[in-house]
N, C-alpha and C. Protein backbone atom coordinates (compact mmCIF):
# COMPACT_ATOMS: atom_id res chain seq x y z
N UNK A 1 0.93 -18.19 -15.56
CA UNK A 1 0.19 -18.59 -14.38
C UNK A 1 -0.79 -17.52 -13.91
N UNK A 2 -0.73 -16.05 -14.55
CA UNK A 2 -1.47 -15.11 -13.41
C UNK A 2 -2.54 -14.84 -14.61
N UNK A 3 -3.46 -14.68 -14.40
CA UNK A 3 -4.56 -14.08 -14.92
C UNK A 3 -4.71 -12.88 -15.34
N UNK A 4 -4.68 -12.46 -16.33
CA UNK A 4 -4.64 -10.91 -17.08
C UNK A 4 -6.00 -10.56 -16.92
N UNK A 5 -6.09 -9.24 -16.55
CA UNK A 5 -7.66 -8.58 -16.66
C UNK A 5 -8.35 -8.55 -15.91
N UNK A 6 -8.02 -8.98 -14.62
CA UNK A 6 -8.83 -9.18 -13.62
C UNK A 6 -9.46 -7.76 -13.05
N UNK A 7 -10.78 -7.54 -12.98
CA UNK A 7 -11.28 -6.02 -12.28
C UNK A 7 -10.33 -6.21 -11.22
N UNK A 8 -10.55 -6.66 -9.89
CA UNK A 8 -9.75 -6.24 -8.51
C UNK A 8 -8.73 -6.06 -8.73
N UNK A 9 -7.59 -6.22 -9.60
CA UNK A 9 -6.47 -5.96 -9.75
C UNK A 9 -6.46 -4.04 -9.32
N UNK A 10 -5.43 -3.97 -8.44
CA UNK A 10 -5.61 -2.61 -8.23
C UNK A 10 -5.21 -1.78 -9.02
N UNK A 11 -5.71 -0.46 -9.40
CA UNK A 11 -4.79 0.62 -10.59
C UNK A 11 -4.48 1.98 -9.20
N UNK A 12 -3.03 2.33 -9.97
CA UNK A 12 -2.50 3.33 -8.54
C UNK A 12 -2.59 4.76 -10.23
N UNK A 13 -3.49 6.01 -9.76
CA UNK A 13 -3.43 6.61 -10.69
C UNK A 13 -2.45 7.92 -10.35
N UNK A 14 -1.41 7.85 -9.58
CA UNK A 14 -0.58 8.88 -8.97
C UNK A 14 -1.04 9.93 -8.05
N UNK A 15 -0.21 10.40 -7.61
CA UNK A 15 -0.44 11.42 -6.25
C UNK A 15 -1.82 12.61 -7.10
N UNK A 16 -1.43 13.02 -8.10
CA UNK A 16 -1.89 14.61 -8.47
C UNK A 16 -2.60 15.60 -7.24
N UNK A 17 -1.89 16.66 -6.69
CA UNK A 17 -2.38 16.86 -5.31
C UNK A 17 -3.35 17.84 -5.95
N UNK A 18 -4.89 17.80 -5.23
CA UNK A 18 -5.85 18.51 -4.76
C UNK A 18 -5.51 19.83 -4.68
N UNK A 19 -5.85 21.08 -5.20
CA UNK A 19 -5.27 22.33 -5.19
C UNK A 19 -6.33 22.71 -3.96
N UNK A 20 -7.43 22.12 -4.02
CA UNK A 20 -8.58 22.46 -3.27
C UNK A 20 -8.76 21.79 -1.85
N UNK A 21 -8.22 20.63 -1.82
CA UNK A 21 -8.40 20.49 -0.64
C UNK A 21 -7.62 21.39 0.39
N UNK A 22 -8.56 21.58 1.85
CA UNK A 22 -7.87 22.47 2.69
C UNK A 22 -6.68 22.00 3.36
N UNK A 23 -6.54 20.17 3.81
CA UNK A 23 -5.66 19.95 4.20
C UNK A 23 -5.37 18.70 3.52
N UNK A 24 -3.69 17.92 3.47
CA UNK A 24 -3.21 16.80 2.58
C UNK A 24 -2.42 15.97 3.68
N UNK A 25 -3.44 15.22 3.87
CA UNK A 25 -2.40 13.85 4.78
C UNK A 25 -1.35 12.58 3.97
N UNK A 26 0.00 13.02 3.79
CA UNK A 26 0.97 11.65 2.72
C UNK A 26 1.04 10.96 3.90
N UNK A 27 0.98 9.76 3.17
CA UNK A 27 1.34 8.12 3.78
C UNK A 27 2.45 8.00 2.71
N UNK A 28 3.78 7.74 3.80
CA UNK A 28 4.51 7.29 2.61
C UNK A 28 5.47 6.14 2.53
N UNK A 29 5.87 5.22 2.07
CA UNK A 29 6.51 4.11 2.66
C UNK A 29 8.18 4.30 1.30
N UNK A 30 9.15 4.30 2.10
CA UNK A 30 10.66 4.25 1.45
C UNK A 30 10.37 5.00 -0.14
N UNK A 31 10.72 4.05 -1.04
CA UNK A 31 10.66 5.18 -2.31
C UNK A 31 9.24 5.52 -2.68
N UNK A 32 8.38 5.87 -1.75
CA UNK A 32 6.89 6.33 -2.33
C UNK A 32 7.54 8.40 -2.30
N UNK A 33 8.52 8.20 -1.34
CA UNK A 33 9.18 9.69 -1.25
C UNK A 33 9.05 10.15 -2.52
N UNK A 34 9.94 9.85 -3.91
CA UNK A 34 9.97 10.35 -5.21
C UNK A 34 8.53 10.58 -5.29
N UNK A 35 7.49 9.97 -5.29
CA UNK A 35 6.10 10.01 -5.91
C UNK A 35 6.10 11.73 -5.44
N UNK A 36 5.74 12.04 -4.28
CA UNK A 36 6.04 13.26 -3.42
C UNK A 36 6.20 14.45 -3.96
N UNK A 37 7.90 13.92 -4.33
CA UNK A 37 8.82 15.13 -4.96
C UNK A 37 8.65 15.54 -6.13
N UNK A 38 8.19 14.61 -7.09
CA UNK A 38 7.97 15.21 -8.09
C UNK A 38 6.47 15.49 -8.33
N UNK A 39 5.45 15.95 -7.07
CA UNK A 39 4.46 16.37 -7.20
C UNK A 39 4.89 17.91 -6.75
N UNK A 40 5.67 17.96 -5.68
CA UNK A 40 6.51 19.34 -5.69
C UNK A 40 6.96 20.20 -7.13
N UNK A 41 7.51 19.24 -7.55
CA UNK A 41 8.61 19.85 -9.23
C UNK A 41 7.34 20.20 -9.99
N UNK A 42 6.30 19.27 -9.65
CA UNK A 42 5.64 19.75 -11.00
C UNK A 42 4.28 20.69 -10.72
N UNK A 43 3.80 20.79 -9.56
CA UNK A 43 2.85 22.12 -8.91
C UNK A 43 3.52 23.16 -8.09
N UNK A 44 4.48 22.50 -7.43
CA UNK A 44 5.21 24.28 -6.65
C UNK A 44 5.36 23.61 -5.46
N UNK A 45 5.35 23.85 -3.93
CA UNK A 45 4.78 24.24 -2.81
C UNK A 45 4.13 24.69 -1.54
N UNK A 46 2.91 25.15 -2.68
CA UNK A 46 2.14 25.54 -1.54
C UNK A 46 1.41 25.08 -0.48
N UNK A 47 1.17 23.85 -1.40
CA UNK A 47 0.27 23.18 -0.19
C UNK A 47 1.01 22.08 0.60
N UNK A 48 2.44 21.98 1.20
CA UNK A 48 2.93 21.72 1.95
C UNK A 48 2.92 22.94 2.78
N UNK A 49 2.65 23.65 3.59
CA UNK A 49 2.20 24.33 4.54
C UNK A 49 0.73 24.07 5.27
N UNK A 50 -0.13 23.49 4.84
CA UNK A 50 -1.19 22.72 5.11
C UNK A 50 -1.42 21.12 4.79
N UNK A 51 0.22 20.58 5.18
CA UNK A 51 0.10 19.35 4.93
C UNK A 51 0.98 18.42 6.26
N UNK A 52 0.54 17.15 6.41
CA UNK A 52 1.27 16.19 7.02
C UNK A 52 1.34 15.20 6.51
N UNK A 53 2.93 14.74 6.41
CA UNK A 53 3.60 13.65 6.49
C UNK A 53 4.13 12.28 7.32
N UNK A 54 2.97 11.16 7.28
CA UNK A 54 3.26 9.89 7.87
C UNK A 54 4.04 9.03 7.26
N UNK A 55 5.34 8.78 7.66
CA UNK A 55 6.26 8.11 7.28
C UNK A 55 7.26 6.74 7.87
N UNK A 56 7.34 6.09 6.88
CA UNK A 56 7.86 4.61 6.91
C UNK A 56 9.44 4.73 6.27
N UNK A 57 10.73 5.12 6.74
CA UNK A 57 11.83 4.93 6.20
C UNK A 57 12.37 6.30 6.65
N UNK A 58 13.39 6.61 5.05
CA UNK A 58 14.16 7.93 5.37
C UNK A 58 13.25 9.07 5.43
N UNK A 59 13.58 9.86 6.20
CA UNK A 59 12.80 11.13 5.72
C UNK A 59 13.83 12.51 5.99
N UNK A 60 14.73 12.94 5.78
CA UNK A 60 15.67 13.84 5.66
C UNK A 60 15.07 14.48 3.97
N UNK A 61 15.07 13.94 3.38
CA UNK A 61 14.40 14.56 1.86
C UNK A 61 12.88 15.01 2.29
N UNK A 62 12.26 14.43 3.11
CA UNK A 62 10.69 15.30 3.79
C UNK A 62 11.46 15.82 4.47
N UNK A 63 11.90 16.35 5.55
CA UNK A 63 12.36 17.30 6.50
C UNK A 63 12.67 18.65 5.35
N UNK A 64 13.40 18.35 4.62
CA UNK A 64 13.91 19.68 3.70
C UNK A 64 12.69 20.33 3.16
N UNK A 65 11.40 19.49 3.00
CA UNK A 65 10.29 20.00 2.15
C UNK A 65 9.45 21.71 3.35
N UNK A 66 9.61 20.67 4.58
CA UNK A 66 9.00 21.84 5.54
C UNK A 66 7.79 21.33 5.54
N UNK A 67 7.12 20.68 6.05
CA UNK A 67 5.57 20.95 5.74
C UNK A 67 4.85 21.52 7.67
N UNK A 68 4.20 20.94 7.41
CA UNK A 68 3.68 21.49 8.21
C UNK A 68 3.80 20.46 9.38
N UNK A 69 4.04 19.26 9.06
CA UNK A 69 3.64 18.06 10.41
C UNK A 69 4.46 17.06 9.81
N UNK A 70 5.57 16.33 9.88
CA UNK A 70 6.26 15.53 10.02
C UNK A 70 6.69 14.06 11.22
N UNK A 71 6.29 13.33 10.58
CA UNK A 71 5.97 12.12 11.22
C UNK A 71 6.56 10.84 11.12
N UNK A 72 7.75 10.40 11.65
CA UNK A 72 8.31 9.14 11.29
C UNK A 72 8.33 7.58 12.03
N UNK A 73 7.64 6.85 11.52
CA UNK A 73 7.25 5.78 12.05
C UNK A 73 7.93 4.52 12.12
N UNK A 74 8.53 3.99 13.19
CA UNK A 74 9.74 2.91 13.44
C UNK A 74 8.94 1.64 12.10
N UNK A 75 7.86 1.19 12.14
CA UNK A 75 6.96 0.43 11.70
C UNK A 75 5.64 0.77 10.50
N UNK A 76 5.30 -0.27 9.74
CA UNK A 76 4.13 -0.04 9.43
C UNK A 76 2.57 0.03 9.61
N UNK A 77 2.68 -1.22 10.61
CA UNK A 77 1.55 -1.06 11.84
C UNK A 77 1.77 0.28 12.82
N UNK A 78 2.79 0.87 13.30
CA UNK A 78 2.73 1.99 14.63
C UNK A 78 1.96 3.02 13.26
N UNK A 79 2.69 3.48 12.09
CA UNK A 79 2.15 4.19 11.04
C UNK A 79 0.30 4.30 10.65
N UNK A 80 -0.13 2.95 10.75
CA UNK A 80 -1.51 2.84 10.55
C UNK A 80 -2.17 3.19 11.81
N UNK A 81 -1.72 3.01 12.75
CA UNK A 81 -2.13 2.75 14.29
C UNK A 81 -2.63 4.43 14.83
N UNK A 82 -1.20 5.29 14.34
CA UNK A 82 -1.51 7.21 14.11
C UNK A 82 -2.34 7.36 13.24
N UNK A 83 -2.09 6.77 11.57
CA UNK A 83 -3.29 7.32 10.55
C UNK A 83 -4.67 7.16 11.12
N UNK A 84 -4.83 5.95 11.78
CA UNK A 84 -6.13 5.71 12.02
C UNK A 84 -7.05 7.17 13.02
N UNK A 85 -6.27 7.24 14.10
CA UNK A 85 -6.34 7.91 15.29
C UNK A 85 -6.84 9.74 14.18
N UNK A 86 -5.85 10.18 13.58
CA UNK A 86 -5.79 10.93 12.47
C UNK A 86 -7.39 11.20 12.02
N UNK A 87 -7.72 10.15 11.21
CA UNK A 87 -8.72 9.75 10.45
C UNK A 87 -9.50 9.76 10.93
N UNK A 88 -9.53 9.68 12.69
CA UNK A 88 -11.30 9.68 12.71
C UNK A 88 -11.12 10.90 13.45
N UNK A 89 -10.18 11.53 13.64
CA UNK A 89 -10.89 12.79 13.63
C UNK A 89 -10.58 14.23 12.75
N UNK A 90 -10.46 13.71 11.90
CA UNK A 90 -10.25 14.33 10.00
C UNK A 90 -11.79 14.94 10.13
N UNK A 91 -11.37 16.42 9.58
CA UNK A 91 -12.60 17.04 9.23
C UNK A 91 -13.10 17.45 7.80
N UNK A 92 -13.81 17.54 7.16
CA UNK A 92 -13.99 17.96 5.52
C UNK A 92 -13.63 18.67 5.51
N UNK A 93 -12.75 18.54 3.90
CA UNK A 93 -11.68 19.05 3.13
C UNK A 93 -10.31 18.30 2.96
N UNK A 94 -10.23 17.56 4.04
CA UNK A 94 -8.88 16.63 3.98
C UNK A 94 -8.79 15.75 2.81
N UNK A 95 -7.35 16.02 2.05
CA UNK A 95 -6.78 14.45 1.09
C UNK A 95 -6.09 13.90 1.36
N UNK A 96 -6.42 12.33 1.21
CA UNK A 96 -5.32 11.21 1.95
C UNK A 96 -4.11 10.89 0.53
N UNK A 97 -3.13 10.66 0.04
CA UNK A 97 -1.84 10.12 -0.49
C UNK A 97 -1.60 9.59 0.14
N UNK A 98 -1.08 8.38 -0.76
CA UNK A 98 -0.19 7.44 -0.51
C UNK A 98 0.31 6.69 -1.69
N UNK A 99 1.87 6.78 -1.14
CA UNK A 99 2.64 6.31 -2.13
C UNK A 99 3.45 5.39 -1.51
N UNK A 100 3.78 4.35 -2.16
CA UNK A 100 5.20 3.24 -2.05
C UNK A 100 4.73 1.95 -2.59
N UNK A 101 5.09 1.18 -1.38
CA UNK A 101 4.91 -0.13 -1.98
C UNK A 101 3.53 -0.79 -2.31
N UNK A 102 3.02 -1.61 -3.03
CA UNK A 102 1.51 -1.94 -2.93
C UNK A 102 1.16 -2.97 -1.55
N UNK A 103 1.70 -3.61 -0.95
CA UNK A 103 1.46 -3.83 -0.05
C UNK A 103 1.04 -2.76 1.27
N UNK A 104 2.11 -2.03 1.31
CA UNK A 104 2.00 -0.21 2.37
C UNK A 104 0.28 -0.05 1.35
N UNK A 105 0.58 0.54 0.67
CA UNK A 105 -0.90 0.99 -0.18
C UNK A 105 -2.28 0.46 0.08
N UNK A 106 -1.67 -0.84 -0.05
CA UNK A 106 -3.60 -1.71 0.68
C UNK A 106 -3.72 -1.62 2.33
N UNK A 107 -2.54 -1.66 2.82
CA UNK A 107 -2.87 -1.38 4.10
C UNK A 107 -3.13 -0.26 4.62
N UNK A 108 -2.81 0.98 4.02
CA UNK A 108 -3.32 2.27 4.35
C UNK A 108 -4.39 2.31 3.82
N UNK A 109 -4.70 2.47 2.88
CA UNK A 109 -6.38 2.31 2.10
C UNK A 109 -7.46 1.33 2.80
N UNK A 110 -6.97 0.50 3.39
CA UNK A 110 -7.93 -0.30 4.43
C UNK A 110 -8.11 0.52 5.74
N UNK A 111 -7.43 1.26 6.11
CA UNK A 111 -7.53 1.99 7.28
C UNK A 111 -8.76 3.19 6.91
N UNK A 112 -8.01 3.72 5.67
CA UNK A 112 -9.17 4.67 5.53
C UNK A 112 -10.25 4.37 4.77
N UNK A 113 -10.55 3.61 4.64
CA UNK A 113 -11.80 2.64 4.31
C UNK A 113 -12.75 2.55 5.58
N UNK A 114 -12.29 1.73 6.55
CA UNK A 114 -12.69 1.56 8.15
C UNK A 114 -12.96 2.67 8.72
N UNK A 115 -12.34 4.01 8.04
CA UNK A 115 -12.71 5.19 8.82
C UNK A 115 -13.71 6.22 8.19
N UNK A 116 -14.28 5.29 6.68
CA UNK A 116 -15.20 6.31 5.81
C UNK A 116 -14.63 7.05 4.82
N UNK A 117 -13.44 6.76 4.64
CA UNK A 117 -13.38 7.75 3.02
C UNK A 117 -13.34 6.39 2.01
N UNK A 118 -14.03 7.11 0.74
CA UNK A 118 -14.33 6.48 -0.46
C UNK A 118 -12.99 6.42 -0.93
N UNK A 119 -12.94 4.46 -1.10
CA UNK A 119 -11.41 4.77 -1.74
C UNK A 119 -11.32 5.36 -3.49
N UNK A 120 -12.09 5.45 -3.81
CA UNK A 120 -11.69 6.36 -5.31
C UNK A 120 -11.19 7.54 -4.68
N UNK A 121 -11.21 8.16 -3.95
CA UNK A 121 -10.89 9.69 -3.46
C UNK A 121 -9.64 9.60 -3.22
N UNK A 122 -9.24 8.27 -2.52
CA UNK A 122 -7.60 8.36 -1.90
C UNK A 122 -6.73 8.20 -3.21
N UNK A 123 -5.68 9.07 -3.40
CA UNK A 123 -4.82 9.17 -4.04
C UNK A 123 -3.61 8.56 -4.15
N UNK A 124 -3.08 7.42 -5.26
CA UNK A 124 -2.13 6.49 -4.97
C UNK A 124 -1.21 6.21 -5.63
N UNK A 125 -0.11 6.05 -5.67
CA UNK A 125 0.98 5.86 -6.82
C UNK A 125 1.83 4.92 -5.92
N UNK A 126 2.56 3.68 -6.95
CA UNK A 126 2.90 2.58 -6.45
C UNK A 126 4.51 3.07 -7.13
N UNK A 127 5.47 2.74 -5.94
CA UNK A 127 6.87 2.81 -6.30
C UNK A 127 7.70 1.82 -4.88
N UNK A 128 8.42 1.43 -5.82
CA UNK A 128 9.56 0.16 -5.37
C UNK A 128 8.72 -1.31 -5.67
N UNK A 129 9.43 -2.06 -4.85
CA UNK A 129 9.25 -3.67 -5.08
C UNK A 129 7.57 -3.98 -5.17
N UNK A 130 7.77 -4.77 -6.34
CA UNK A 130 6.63 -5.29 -6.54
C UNK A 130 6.11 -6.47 -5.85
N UNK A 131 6.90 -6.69 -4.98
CA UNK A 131 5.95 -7.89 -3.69
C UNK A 131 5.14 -7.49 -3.41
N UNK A 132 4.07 -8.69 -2.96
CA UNK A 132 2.91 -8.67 -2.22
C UNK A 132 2.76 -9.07 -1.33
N UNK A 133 1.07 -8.86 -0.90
CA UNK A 133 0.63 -9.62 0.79
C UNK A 133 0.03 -10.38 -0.10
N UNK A 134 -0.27 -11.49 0.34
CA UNK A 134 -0.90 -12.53 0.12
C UNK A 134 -1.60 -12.99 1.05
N UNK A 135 -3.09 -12.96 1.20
CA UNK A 135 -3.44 -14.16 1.74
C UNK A 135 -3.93 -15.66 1.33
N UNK A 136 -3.77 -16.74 2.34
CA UNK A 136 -4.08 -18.02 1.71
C UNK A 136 -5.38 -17.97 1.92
N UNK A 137 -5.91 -18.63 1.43
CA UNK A 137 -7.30 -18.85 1.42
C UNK A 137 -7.74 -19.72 2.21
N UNK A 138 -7.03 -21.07 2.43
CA UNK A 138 -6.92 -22.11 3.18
C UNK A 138 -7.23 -21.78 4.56
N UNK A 139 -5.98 -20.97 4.78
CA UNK A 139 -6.28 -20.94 6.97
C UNK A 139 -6.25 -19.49 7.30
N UNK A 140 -6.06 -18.22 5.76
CA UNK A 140 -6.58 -17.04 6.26
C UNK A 140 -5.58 -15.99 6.66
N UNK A 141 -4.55 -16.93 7.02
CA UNK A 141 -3.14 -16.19 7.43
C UNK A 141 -2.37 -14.87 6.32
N UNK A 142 -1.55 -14.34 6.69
CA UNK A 142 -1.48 -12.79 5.56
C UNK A 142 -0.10 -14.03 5.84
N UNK A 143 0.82 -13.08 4.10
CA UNK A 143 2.24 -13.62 4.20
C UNK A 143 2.63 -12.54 3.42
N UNK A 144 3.52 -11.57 4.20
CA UNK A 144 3.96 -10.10 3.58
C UNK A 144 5.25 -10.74 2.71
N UNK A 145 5.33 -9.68 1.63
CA UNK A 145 6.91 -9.61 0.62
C UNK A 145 6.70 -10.82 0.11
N UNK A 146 6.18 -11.30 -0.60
CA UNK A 146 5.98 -12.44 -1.55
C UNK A 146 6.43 -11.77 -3.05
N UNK A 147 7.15 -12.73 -3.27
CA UNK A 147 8.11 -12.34 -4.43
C UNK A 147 8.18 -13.37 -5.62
N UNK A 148 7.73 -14.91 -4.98
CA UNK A 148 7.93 -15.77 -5.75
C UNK A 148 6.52 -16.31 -6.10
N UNK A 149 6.39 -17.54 -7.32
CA UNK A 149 5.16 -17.80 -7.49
C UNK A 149 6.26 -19.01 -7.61
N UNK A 150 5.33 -20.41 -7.21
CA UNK A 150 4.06 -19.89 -5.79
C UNK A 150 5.08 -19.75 -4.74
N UNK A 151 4.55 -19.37 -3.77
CA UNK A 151 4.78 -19.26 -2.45
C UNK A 151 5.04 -20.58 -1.28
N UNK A 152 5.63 -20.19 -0.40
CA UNK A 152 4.86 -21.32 0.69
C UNK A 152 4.25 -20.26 1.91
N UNK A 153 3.06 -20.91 2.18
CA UNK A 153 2.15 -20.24 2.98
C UNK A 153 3.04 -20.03 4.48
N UNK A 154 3.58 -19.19 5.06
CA UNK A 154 4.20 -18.96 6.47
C UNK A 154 3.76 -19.51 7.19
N UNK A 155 2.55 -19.58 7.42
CA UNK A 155 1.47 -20.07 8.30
C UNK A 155 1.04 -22.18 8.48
N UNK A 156 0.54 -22.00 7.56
CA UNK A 156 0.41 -23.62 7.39
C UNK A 156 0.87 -24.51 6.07
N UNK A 157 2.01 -23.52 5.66
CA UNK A 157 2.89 -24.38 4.61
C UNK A 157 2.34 -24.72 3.47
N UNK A 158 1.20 -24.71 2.78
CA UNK A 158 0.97 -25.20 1.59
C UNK A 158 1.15 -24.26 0.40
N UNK A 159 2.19 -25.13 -0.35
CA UNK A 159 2.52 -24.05 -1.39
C UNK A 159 1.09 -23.60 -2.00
N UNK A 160 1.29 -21.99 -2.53
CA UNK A 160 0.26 -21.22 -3.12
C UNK A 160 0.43 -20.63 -4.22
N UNK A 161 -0.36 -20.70 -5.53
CA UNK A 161 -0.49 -20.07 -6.48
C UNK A 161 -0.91 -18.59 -6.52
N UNK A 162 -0.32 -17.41 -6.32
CA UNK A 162 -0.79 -16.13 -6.02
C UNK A 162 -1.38 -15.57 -7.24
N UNK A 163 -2.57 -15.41 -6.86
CA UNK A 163 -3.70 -15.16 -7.92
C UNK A 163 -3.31 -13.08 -8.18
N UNK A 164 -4.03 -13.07 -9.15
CA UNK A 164 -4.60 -11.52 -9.13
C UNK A 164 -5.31 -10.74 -8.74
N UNK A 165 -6.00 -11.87 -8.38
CA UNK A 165 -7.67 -11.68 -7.28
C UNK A 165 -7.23 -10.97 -6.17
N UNK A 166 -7.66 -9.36 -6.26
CA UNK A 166 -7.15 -8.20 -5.02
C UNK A 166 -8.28 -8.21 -3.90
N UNK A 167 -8.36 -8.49 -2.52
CA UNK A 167 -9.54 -8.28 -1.73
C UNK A 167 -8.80 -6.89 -1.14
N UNK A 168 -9.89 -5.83 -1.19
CA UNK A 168 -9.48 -4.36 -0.67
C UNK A 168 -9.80 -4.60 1.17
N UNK A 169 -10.73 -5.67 1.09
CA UNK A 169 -11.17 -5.57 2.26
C UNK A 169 -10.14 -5.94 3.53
N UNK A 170 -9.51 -6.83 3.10
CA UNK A 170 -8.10 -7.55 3.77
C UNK A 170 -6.72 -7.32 3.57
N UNK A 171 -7.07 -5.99 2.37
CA UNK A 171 -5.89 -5.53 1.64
C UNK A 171 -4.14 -6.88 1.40
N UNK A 172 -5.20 -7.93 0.44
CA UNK A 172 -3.87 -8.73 -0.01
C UNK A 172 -4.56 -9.54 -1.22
N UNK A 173 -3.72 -10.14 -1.69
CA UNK A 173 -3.65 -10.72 -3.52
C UNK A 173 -3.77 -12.30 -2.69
N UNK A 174 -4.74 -13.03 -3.37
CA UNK A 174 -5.40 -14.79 -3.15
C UNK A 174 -4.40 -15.56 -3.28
N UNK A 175 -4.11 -16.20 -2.24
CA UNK A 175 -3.39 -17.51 -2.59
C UNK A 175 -3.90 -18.89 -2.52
N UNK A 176 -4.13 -19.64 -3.57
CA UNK A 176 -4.30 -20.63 -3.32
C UNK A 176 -3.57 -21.87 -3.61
N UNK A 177 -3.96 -22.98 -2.59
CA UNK A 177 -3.43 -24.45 -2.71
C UNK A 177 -3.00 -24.95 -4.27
N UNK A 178 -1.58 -25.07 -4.75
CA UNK A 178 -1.51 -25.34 -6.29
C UNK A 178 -1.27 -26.46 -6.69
N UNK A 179 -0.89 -27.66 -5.56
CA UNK A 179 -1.08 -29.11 -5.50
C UNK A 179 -1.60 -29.74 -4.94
N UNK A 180 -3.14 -29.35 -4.55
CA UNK A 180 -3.90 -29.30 -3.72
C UNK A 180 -4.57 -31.44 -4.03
N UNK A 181 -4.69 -31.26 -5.39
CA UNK A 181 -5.17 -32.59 -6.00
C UNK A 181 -3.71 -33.59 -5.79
N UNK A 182 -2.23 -33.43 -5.87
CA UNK A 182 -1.26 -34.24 -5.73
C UNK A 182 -0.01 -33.69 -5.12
N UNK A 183 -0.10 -33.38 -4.00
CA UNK A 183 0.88 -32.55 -2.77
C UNK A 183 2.18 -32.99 -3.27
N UNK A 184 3.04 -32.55 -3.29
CA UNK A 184 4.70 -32.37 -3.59
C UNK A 184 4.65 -32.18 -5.16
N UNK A 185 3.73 -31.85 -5.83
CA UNK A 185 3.99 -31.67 -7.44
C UNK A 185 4.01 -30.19 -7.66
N UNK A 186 3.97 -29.40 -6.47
CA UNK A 186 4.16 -27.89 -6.94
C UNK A 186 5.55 -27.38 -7.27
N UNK A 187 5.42 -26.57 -8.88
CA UNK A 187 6.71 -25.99 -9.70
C UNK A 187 7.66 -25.20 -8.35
N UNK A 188 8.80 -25.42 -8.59
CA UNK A 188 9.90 -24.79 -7.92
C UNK A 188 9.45 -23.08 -8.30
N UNK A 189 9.65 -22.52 -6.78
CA UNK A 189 9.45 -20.96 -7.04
C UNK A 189 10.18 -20.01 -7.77
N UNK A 190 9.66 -19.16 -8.51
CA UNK A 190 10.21 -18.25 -9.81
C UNK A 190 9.81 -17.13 -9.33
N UNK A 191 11.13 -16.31 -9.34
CA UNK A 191 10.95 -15.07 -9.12
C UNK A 191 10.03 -14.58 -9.76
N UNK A 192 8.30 -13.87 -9.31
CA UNK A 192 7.49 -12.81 -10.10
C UNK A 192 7.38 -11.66 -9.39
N UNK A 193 7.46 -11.50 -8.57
CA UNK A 193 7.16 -9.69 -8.33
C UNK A 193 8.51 -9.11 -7.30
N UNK A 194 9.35 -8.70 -8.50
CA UNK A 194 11.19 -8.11 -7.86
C UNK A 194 10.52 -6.93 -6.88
């Protein structure tokens, strides 16, 4: 059902931290932590002393790191709501990371999009569940943690075929109407993204 090859499909090319930048802002959502740690294991830590950590989940494994600014966010919206605030008043030299889920990922990358950094610059590595946001196309509505193909739309119910088609701009994967020509003939949902 999904389309192989699609350009928008997003690629996450891992943290690799900036030796050069002066300061490193992580976004991190539940197991985007590992992405982190083993950027520690494998450069050192230095540049956690000129770094802050915005965080979604545990963070007792960031607390041990020390950095410089530690930040834990009940939510993923209160999380974007600080990055943003952050971001616009970020001065050159700053690198943004972010690691976890791809859903967390498009929504932080949309923030700093809105605030002027080039997303090739932001640094990204995708870890845990492969659900998505989806939006329908139909009435526009987002439908977070989509796991199954198709879906049913939260919003106005019509089951959806979740495309590959990535909009950065709305940060979510296309859904569209999949019995759109003969309503109740859409396949029973199958687990695709655990």
């Amino acid at each position: 059902m999904l389309v192989k090859g699609i350009k928008s499909r997003p690629v996450y090319t891992g943290l690799g931290i900036d030796t050069n930048a002066k300061r490193h802002i992580f976004a991190i959502e539940g197991e985007g932590v590992d992405a982190l740690l083993d950027q520690v294991r494998a450069v050192g830590d230095d540049f956690l002393v000129h770094s802050e950590f915005l965080c979604v989940g545990p963070v007792a494994q960031l607390q041990a790191l020390k950095p410089d600014d530690l930040w834990s966010a009940p939510t993923i919206p209160i999380l974007l709501y600080r990055l943003r605030a952050m971001l616009q008043n970020a001065k050159m030299g700053l690198r943004l990371y972010v690691s976890g889920t791809e859903g967390f990922i498009g929504q932080v990358m949309q923030v700093a999009i809105e605030c002027g950094i080039d997303f090739n610059s932001i640094r990204t590595e995708h870890r845990g569940s492969e659900a998505r946001r989806v939006q329908c196309v139909h009435c526009k509505g987002i439908t977070d943690d989509v796991k199954t193909q198709p879906v049913i739309c939260t919003h106005c119910g019509l089951s959806l075929l979740v495309r590959d088609h990535y909009s950065r701009r709305i940060a979510a994967f296309q859904g569209v109407c999949i019995d759109a020509e003969e309503p109740g003939t859409a396949p029973a949902p199958e687990l695709m993204f655990p």
